[in-house]
N, C-alpha and C. Protein backbone atom coordinates (compact mmCIF):
# COMPACT_ATOMS: atom_id res chain seq x y z
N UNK A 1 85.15 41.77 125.93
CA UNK A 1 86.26 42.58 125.48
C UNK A 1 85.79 43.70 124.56
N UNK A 2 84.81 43.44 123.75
CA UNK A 2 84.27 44.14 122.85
C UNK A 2 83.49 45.67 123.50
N UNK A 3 82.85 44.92 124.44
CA UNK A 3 82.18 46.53 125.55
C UNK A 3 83.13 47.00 126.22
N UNK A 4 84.55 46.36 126.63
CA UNK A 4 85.02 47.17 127.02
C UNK A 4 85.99 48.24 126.49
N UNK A 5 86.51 47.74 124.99
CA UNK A 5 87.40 48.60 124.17
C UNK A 5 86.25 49.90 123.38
N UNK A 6 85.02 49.26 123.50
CA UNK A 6 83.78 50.22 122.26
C UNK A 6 83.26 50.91 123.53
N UNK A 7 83.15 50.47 124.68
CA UNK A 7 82.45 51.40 125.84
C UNK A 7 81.27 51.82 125.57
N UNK A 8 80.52 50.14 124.49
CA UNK A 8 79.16 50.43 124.72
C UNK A 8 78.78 49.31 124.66
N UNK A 9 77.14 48.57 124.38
CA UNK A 9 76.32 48.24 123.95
C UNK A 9 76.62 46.76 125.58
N UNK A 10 75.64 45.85 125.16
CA UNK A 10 75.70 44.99 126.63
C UNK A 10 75.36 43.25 126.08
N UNK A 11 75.31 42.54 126.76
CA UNK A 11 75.94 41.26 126.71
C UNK A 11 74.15 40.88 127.09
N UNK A 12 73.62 39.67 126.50
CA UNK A 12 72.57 39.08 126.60
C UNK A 12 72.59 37.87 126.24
N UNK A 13 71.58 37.27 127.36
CA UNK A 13 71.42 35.54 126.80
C UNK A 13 70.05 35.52 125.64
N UNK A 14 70.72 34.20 124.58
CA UNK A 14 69.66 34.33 123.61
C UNK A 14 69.19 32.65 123.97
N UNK A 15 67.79 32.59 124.80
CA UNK A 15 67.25 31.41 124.61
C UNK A 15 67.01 30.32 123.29
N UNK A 16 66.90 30.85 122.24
CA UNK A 16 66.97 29.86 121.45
C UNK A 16 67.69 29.35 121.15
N UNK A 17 69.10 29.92 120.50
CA UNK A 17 70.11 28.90 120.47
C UNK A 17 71.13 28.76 121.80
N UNK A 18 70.85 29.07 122.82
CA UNK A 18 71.50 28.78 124.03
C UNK A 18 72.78 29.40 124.15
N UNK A 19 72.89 30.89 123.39
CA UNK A 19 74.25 31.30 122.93
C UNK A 19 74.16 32.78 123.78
N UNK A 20 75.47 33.50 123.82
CA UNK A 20 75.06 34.96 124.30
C UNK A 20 75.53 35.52 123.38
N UNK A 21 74.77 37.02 122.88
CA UNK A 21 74.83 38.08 122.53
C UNK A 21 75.41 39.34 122.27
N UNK A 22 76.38 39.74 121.67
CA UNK A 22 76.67 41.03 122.24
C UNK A 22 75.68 42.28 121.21
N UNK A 23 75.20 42.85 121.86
CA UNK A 23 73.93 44.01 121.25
C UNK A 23 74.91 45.46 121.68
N UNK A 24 74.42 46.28 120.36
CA UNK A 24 74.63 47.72 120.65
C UNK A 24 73.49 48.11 120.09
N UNK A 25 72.86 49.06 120.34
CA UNK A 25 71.34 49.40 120.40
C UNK A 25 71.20 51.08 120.14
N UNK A 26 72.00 51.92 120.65
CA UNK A 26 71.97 53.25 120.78
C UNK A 26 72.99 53.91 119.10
N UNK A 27 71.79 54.28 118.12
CA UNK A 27 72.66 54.66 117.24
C UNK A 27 73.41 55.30 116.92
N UNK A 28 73.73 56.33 118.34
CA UNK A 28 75.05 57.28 118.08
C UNK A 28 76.59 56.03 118.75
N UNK A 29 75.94 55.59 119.19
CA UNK A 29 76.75 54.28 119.22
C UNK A 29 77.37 54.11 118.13
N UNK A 30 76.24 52.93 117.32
CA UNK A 30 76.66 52.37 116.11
C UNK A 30 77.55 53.59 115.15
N UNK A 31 76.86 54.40 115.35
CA UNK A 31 77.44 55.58 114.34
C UNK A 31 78.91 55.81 114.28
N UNK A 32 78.97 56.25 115.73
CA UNK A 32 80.39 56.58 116.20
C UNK A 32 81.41 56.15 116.55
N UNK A 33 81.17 54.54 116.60
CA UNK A 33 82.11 53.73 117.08
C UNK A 33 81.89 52.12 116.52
N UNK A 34 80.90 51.46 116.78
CA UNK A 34 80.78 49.92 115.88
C UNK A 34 81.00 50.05 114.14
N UNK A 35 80.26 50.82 113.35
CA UNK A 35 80.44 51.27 111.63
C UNK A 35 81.95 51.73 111.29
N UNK A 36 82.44 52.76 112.10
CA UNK A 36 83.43 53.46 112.11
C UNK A 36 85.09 52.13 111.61
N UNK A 37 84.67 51.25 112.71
CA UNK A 37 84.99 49.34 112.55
C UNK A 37 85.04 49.00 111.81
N UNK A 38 84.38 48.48 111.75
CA UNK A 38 84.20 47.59 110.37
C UNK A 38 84.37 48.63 109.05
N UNK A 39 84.18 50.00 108.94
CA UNK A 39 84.73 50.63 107.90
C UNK A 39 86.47 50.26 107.55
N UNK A 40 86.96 50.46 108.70
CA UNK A 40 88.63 50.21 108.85
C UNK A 40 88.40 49.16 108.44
N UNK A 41 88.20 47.93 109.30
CA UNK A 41 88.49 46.50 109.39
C UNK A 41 87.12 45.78 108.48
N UNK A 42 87.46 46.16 107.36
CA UNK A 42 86.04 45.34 106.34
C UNK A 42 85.66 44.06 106.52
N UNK A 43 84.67 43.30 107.03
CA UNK A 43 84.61 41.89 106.68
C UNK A 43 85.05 41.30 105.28
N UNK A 44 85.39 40.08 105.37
CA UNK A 44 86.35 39.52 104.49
C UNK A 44 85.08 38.29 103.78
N UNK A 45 84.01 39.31 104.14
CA UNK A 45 82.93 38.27 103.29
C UNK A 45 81.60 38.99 102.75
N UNK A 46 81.12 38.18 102.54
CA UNK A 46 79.40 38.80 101.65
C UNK A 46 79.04 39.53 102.53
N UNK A 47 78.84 39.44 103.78
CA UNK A 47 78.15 40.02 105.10
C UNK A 47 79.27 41.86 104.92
N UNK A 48 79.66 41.59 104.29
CA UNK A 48 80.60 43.13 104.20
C UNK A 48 79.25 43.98 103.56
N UNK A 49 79.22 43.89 102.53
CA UNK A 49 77.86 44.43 101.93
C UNK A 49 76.77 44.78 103.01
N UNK A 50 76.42 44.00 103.74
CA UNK A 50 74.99 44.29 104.45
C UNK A 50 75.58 44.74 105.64
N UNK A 51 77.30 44.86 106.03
CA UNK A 51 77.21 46.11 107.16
C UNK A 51 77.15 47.56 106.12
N UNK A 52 77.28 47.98 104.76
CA UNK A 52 77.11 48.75 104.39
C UNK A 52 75.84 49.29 104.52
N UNK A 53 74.96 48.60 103.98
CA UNK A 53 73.46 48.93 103.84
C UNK A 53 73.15 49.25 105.03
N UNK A 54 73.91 48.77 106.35
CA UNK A 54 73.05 49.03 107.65
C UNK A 54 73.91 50.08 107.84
N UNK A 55 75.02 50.95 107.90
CA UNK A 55 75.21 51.94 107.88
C UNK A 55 74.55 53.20 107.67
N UNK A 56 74.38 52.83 106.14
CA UNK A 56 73.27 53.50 105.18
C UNK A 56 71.65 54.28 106.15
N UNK A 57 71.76 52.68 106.77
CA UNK A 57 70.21 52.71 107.65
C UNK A 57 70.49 53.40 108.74
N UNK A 58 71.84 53.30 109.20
CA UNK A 58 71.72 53.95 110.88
C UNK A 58 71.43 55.66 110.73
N UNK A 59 72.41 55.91 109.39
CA UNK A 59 72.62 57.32 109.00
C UNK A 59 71.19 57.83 109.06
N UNK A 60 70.55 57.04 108.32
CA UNK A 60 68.83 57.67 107.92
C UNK A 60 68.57 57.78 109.38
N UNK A 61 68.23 56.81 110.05
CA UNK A 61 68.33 56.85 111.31
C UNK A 61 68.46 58.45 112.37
N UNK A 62 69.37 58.25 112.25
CA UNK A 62 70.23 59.25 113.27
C UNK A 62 69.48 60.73 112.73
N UNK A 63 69.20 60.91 110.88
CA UNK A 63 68.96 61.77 110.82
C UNK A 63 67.64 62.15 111.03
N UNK A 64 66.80 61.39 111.21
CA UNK A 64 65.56 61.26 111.92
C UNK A 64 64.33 60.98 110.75
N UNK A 65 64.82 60.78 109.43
CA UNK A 65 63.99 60.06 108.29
C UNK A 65 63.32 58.92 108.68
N UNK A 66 63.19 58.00 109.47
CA UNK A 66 62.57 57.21 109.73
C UNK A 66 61.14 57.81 109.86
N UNK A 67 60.91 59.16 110.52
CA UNK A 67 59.79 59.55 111.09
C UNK A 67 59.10 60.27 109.67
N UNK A 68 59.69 59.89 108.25
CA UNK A 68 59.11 60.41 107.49
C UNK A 68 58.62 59.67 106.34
N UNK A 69 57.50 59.44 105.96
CA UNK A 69 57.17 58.67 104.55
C UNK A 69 58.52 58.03 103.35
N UNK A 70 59.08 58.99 103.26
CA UNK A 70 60.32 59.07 102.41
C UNK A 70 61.32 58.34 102.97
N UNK A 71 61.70 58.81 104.08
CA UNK A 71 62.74 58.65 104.35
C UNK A 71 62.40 57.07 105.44
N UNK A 72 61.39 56.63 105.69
CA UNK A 72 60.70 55.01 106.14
C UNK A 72 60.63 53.89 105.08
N UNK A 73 60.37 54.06 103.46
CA UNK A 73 60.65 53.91 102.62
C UNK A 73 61.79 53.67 102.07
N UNK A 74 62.99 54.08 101.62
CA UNK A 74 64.31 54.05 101.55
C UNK A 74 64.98 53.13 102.14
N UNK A 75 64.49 53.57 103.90
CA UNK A 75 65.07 52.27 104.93
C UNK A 75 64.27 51.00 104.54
N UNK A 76 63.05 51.09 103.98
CA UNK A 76 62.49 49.33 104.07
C UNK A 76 63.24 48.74 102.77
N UNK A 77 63.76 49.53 101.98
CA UNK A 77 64.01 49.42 100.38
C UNK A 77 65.63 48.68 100.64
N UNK A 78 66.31 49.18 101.67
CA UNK A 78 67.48 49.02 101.74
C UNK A 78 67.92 47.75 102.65
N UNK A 79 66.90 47.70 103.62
CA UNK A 79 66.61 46.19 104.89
C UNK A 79 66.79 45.43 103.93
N UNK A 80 65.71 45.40 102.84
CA UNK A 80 65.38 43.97 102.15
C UNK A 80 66.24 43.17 100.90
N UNK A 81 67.35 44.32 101.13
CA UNK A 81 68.32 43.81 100.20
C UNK A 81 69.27 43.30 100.88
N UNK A 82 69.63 43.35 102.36
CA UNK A 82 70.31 42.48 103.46
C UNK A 82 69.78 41.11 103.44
N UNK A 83 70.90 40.51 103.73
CA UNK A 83 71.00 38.47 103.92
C UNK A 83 69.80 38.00 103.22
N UNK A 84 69.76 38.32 102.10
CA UNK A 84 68.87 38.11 100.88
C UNK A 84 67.83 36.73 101.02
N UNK A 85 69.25 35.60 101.84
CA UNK A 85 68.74 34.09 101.89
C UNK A 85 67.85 33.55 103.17
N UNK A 86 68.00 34.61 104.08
CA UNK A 86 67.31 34.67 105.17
C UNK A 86 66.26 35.04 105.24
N UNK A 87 65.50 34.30 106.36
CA UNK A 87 63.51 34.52 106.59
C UNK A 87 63.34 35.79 107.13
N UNK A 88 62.03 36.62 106.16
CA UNK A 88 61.47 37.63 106.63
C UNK A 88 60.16 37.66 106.93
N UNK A 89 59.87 37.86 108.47
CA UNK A 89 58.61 37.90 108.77
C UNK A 89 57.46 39.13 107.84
N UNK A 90 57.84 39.82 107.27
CA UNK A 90 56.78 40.55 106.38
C UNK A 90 57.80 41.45 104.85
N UNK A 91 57.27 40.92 103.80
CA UNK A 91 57.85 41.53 102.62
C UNK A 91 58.06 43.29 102.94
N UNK A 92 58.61 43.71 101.76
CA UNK A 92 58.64 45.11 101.68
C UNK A 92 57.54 45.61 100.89
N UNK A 93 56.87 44.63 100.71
CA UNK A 93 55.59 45.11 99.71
C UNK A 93 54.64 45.29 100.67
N UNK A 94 54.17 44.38 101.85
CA UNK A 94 53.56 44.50 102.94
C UNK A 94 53.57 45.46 103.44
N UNK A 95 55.09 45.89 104.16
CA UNK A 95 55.36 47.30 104.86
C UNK A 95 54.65 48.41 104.23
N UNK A 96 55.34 48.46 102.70
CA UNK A 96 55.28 49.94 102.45
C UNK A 96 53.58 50.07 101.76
N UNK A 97 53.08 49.02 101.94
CA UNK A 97 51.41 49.35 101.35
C UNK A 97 51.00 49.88 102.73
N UNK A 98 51.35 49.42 103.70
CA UNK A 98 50.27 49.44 105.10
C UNK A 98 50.77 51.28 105.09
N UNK A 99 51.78 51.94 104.64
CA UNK A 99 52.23 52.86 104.88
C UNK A 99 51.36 54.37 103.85
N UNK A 100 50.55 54.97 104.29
CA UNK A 100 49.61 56.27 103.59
C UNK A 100 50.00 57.38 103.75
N UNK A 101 50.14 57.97 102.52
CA UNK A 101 50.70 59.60 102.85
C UNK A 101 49.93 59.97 103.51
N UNK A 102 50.44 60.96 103.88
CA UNK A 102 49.83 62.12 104.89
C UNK A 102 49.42 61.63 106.29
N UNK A 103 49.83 60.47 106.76
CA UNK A 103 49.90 59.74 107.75
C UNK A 103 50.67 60.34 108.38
N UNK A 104 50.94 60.27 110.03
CA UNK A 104 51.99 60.53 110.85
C UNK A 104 52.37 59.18 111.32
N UNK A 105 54.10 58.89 111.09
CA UNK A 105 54.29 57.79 111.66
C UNK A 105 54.66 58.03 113.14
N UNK A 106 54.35 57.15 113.41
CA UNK A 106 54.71 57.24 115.26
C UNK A 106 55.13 55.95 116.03
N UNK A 107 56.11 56.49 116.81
CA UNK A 107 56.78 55.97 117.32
C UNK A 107 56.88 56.25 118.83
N UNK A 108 58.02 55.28 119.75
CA UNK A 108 57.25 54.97 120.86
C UNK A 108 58.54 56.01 121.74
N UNK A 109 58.33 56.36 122.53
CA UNK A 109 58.85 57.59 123.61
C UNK A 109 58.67 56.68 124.58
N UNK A 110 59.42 56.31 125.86
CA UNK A 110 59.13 55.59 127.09
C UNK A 110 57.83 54.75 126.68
N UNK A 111 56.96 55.10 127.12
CA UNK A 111 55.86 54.49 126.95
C UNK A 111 54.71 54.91 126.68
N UNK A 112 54.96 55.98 125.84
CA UNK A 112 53.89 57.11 125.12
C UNK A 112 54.65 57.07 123.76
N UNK A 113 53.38 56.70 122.83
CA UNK A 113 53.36 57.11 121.50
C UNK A 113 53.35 58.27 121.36
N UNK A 114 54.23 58.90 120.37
CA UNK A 114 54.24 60.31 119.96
C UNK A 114 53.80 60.57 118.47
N UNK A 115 53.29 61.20 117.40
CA UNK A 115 53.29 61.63 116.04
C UNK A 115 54.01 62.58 115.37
C-alpha cells in the first residue's frame, strides 16, 4: 500500500529475520515524498528524533556534500547519534581517521569508480 500511495521505493525479502521489507533508496524520493511524512505525521516515539537526523543526512545528500571532506564528516557526526543503543559495525572515530584531506572521495557510478 505504501508503494502504491508514495509511487516509490520496492518490497524485499530479508533472510534473517524471515520478514519483508519495504526500502526506498532513491533520495529525491526520500526527499520528496517519505521525510515530507513523517514531517506531517511525526512518530509518536524516540525514533522521531532519528527520522530527523536522517533528513538532515538525505539533505547533505542530495546536496552532494557527501563527496566532500566536510560535508562526509557532518554526515558521520550525525549517523552516530541515531539508535544510540544499537550495534555499529565501525565507530565514527574509525571513519573519520581513515578519512585525509586533500583526498578525493569516491564513489561508485554503475560500476566505475569516479573522484
Amino acid at each position: 500500500m505504501l508503494q502504491k500511495k508514495w509511487g516509490c521505493g520496492f518490497i524485499r525479502p530479508d533472510r534473517s529475520d524471515k520478514t519483508l521489507k519495504f526500502e526506498v533508496r532513491k533520495i529525491r524520493d526520500l526527499i520528496e515524498t517519505v521525510l515530507p511524512h513523517f514531517g506531517a505525521t511525526p512518530l509518536l516515539s524516540s525514533r522521531q528524533r532519528d527520522v530527523v537526523l536522517f533528513d538532515q543526512i538525505c539533505r547533505l545528500v542530495f546536496q552532494k556534500r557527501h563527496l566532500e571532506l566536510d560535508g562526509l564528516t557532518e554526515i558521520v557526526n550525525l549517523a552516530v547519534q541515531m539508535n544510540p543503543s544499537g550495534k555499529r559495525k565501525y565507530l565514527a572515530s574509525e571513519i573519520l581517521n581513515s578519512l585525509r584531506a586533500g583526498e578525493g572521495i569516491v564513489y561508485a557510478v554503475g560500476n566505475h569508480g569516479i573522484t
